[in-house]
N, C-alpha and C. Protein backbone atom coordinates (compact mmCIF):
# COMPACT_ATOMS: atom_id res chain seq x y z
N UNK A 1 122.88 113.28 281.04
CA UNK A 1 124.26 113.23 280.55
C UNK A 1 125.24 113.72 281.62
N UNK A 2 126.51 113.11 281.60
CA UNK A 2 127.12 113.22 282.72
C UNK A 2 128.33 114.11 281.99
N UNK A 3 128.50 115.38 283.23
CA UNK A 3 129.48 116.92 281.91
C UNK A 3 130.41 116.64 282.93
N UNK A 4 131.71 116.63 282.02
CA UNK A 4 133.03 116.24 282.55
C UNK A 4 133.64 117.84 283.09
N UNK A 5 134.01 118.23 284.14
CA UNK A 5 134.12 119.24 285.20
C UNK A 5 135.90 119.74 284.23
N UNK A 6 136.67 118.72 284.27
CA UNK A 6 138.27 119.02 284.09
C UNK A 6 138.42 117.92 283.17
N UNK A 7 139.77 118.10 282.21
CA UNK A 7 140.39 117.14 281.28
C UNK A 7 141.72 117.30 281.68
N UNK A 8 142.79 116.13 281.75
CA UNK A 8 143.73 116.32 281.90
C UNK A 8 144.17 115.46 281.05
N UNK A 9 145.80 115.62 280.50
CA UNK A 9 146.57 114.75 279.92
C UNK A 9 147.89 114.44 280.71
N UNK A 10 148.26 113.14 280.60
CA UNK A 10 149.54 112.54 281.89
C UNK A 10 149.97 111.69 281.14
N UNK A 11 151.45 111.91 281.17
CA UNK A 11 152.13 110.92 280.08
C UNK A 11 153.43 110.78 281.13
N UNK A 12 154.23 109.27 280.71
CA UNK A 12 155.26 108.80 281.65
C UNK A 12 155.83 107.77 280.99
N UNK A 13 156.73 107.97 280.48
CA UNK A 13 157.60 106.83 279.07
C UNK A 13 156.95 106.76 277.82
N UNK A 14 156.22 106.09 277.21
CA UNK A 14 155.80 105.71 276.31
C UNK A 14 153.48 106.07 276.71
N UNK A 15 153.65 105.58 278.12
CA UNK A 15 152.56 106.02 278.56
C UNK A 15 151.01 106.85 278.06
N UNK A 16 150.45 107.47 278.07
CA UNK A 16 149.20 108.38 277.91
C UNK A 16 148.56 108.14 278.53
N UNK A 17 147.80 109.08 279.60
CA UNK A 17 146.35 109.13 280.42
C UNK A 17 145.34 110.28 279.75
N UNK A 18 144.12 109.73 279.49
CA UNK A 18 143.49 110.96 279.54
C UNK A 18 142.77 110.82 280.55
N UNK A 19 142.22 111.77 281.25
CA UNK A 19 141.85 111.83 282.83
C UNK A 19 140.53 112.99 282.47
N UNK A 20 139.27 111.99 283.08
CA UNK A 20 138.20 113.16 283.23
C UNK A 20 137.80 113.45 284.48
N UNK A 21 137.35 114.81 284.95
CA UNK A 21 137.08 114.43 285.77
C UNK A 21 135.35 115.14 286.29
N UNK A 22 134.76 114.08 287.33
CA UNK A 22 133.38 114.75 287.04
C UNK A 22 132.69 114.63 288.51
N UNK A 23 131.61 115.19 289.03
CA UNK A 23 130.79 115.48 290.50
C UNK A 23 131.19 114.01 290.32
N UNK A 24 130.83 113.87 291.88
CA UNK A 24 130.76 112.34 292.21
C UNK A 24 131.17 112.24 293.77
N UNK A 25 131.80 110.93 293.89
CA UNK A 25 131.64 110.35 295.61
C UNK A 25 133.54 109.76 295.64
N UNK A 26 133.79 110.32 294.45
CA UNK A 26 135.73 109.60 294.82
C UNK A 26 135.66 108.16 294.27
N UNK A 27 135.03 107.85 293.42
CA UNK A 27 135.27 106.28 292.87
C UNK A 27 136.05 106.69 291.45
N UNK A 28 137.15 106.04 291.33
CA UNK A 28 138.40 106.07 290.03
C UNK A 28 138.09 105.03 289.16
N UNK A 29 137.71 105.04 287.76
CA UNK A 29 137.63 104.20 286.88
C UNK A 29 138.78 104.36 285.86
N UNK A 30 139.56 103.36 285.63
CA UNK A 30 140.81 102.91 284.80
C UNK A 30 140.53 102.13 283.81
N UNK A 31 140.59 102.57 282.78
CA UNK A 31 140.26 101.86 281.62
C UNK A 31 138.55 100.81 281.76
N UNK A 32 137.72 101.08 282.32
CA UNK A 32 136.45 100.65 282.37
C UNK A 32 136.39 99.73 283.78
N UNK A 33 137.95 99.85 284.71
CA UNK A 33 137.67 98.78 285.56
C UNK A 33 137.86 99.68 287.05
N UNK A 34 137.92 99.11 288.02
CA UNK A 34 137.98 99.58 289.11
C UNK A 34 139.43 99.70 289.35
N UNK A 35 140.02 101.36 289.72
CA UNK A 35 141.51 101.13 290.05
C UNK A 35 142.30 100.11 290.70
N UNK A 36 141.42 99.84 291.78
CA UNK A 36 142.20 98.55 292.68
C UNK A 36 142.21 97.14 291.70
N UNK A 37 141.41 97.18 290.34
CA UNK A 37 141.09 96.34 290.00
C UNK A 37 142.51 95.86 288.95
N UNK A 38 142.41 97.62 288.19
CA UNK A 38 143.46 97.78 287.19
C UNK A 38 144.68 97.18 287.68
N UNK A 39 145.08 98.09 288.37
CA UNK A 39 146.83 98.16 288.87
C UNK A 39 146.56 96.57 289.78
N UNK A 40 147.88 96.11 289.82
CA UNK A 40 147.82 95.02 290.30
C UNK A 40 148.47 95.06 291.55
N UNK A 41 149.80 96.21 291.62
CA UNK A 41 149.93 96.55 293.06
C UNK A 41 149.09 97.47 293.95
N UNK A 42 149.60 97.27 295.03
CA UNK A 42 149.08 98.67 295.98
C UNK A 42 149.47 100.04 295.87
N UNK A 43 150.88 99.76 295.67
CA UNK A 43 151.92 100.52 295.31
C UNK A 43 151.59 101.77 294.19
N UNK A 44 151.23 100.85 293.15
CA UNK A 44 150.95 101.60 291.87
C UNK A 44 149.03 102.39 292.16
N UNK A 45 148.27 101.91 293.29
CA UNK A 45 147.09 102.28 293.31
C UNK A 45 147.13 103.76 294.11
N UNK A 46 148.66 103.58 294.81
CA UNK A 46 149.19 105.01 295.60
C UNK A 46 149.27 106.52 294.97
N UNK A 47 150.48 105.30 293.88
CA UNK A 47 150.47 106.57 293.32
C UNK A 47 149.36 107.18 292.67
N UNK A 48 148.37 106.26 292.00
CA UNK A 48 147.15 107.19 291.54
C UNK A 48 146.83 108.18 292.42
N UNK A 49 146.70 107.74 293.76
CA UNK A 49 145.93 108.54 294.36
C UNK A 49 146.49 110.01 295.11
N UNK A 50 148.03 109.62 294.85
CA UNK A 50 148.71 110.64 295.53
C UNK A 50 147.89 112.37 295.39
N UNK A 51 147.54 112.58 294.29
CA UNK A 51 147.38 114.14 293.88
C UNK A 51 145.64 114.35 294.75
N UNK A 52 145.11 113.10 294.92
CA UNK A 52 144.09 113.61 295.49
C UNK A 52 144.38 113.96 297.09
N UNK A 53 145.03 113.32 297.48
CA UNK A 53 145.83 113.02 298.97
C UNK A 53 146.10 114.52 299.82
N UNK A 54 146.37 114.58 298.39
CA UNK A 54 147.82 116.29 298.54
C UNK A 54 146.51 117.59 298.81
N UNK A 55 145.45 116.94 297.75
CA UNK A 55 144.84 118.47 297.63
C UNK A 55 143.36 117.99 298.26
N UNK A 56 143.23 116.89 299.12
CA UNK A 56 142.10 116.43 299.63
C UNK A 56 140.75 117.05 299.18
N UNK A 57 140.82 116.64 297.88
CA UNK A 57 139.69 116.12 296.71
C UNK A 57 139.37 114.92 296.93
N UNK A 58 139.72 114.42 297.37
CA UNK A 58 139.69 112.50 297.43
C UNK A 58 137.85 112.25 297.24
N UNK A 59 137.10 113.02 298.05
CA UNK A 59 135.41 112.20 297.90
C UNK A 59 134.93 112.96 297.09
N UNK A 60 135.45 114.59 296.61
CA UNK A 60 134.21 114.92 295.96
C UNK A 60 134.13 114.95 294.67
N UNK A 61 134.68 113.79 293.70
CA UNK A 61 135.14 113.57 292.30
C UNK A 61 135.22 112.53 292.29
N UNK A 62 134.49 112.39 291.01
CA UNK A 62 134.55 110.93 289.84
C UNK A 62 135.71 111.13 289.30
N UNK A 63 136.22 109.97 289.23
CA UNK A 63 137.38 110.20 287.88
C UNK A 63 137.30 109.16 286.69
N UNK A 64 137.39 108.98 285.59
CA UNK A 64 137.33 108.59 284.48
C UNK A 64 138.69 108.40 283.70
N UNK A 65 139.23 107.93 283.99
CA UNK A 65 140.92 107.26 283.02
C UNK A 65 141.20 106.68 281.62
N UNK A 66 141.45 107.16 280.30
CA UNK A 66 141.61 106.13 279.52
C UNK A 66 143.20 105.91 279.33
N UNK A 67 143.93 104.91 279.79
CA UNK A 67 145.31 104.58 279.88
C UNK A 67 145.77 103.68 278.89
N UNK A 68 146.81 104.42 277.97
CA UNK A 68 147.55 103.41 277.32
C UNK A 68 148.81 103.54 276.59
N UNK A 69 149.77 102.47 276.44
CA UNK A 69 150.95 102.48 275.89
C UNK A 69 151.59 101.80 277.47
N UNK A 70 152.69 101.80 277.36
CA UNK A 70 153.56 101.47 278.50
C UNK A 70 153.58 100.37 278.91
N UNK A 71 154.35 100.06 280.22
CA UNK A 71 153.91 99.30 281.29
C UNK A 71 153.11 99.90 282.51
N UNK A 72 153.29 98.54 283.66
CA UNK A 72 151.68 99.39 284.78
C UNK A 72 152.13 100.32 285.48
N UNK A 73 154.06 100.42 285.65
CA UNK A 73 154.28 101.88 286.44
C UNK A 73 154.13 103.16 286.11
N UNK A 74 154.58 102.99 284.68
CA UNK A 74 154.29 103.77 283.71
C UNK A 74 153.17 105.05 283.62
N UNK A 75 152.07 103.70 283.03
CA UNK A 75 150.63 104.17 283.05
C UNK A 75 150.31 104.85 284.29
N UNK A 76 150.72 104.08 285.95
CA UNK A 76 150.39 104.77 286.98
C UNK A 76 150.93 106.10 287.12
N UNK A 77 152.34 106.59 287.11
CA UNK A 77 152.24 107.77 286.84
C UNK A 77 152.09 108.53 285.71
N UNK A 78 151.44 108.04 284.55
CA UNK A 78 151.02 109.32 283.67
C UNK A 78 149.59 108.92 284.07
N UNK A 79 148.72 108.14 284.89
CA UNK A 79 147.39 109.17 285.51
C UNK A 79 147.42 110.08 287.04
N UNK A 80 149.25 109.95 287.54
CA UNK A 80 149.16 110.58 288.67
C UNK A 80 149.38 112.30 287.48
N UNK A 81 150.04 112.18 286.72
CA UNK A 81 150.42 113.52 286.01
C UNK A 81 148.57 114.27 286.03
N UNK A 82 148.15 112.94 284.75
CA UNK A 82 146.83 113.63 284.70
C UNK A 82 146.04 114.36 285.36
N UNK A 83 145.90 113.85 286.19
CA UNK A 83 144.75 113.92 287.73
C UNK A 83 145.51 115.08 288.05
N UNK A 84 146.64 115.38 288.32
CA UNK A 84 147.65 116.46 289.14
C UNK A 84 146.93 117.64 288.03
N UNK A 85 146.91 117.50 286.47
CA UNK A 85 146.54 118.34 285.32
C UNK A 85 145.62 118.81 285.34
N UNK A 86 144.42 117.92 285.86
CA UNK A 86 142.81 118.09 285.94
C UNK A 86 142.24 119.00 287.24
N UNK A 87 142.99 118.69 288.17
CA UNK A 87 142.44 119.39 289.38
C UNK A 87 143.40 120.76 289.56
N UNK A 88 144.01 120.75 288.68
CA UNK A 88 144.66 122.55 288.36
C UNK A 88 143.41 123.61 288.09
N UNK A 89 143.03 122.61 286.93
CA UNK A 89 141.58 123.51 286.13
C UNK A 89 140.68 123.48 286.92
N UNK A 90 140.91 122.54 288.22
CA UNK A 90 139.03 122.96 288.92
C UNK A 90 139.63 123.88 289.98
N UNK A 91 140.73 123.69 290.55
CA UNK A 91 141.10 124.91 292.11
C UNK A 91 142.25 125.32 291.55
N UNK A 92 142.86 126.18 291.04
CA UNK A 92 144.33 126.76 290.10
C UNK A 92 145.04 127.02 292.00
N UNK A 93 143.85 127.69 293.18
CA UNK A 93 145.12 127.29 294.12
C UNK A 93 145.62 125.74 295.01
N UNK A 94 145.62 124.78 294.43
CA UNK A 94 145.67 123.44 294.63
C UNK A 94 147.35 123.48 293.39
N UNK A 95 147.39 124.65 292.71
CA UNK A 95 148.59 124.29 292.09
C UNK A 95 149.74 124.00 292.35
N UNK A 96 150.00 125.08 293.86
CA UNK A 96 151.44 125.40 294.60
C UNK A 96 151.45 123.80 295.44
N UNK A 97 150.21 122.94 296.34
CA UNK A 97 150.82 121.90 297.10
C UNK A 97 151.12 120.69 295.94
N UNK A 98 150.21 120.58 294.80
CA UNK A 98 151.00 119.48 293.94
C UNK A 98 152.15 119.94 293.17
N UNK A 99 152.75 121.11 292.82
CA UNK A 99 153.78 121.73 292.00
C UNK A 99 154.88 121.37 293.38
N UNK A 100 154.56 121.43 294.61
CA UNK A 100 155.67 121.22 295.98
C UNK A 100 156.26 119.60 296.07
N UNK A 101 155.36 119.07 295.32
CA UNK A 101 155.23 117.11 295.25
C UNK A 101 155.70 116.77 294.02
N UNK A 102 155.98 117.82 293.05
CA UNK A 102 156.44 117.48 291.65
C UNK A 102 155.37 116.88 290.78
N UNK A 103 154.31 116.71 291.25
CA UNK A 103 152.71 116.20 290.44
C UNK A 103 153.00 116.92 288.78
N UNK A 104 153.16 118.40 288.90
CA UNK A 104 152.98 118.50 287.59
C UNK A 104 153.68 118.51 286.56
N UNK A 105 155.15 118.21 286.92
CA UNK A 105 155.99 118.01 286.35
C UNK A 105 156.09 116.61 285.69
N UNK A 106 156.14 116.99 284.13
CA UNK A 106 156.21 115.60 283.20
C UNK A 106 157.79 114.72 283.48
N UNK A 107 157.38 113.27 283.60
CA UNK A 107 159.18 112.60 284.35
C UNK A 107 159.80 112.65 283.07
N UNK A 108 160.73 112.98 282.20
CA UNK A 108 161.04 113.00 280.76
C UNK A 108 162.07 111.94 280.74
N UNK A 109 162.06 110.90 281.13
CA UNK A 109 163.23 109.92 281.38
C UNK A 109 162.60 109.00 281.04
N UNK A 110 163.22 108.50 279.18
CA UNK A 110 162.91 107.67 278.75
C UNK A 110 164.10 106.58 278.03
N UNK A 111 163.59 105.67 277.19
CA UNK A 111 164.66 104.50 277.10
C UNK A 111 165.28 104.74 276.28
N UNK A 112 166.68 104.79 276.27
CA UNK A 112 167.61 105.47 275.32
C UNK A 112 167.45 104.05 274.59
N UNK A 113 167.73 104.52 272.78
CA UNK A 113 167.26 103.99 271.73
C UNK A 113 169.00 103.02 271.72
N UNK A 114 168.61 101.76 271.21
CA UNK A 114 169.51 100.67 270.21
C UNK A 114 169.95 101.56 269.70
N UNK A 115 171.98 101.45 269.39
CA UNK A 115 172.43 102.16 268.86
C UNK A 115 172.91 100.74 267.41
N UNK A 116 173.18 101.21 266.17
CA UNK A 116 173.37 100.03 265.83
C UNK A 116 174.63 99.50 265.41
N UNK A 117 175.05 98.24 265.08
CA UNK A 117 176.71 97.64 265.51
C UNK A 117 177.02 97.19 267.54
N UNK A 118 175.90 97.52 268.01
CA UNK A 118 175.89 97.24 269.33
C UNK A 118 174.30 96.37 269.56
N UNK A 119 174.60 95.39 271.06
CA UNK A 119 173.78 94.95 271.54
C UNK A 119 173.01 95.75 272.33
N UNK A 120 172.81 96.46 272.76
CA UNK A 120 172.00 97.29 272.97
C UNK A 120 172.10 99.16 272.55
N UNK A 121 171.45 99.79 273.88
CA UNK A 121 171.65 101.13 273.95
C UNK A 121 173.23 101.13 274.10
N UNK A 122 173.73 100.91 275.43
CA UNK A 122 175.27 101.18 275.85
C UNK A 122 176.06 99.10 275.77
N UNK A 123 175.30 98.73 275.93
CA UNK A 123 175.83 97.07 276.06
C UNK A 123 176.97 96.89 274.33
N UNK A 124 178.05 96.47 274.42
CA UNK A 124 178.81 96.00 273.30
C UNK A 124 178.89 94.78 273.10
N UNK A 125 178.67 94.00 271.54
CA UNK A 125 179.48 92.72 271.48
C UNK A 125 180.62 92.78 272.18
N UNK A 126 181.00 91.08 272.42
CA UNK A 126 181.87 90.75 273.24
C UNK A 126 183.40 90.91 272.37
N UNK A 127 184.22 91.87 273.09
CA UNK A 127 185.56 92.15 272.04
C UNK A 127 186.26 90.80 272.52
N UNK A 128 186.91 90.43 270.69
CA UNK A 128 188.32 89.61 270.83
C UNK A 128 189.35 89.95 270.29
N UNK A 129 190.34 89.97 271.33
CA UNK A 129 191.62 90.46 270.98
C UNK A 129 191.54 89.64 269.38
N UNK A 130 191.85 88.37 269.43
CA UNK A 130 192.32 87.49 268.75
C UNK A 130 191.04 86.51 268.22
């Protein structure tokens, strides 16, 4: 049986990651697939990896992802949150270089709600004088 080392949780809009993390060789599994596989940019495969980057963990951890809600930027940073969450609990001093990168900080910037009598959040029907 394979014992999960750290748990993290990473959330980013609508988002959720749960993030395990366990011994291993640095291979990232995202929802059952291969990260490069998941994310469709490079971009978004970055940011996964940023928190390992920072605290050069990168080979000696499995990681395990279950991602959902959102879109794919989304999801990418609530498993950069996660991962930033998880490797607190395995080195607590790895806290100060991802807390310096903003890793653990949740982004709280989300989509302001339909107000109603309007087309959108801030957008108005079109006024006529006449």
């Amino acid at each position: 049986m394979v014992k999960n080392i750290a748990i993290g949780t990473g959330r980013r809009k609508t988002a959720v990651a749960r993030v395990f993390v366990r011994d291993g060789s640095g291979k990232i599994v995202v929802n059952g697939k291969d990260v490069k596989d998941y994310f469709n940019s490079e971009e978004q495969v970055k940011v996964v990896n940023q928190p390992l980057l920072v605290t050069s963990m990168g080979s000696k951890y499995d990681i395990l992802i279950n991602v959902v809600g959102g879109g794919m930027n989304g999801q990418a940073a609530a498993c950069l949150h996660g991962i930033s969450r998880a490797l607190v609990q395995i080195d607590p001093d790895a806290r100060t270089a991802l807390k310096a990168n903003g890793y653990l900080t949740r982004d709280s910037r989300m989509v302001e709600r339909k107000k109603y009598g309007q087309k959108g959040a801030r957008r108005r029907f079109q006024f006529s004088k006449r």
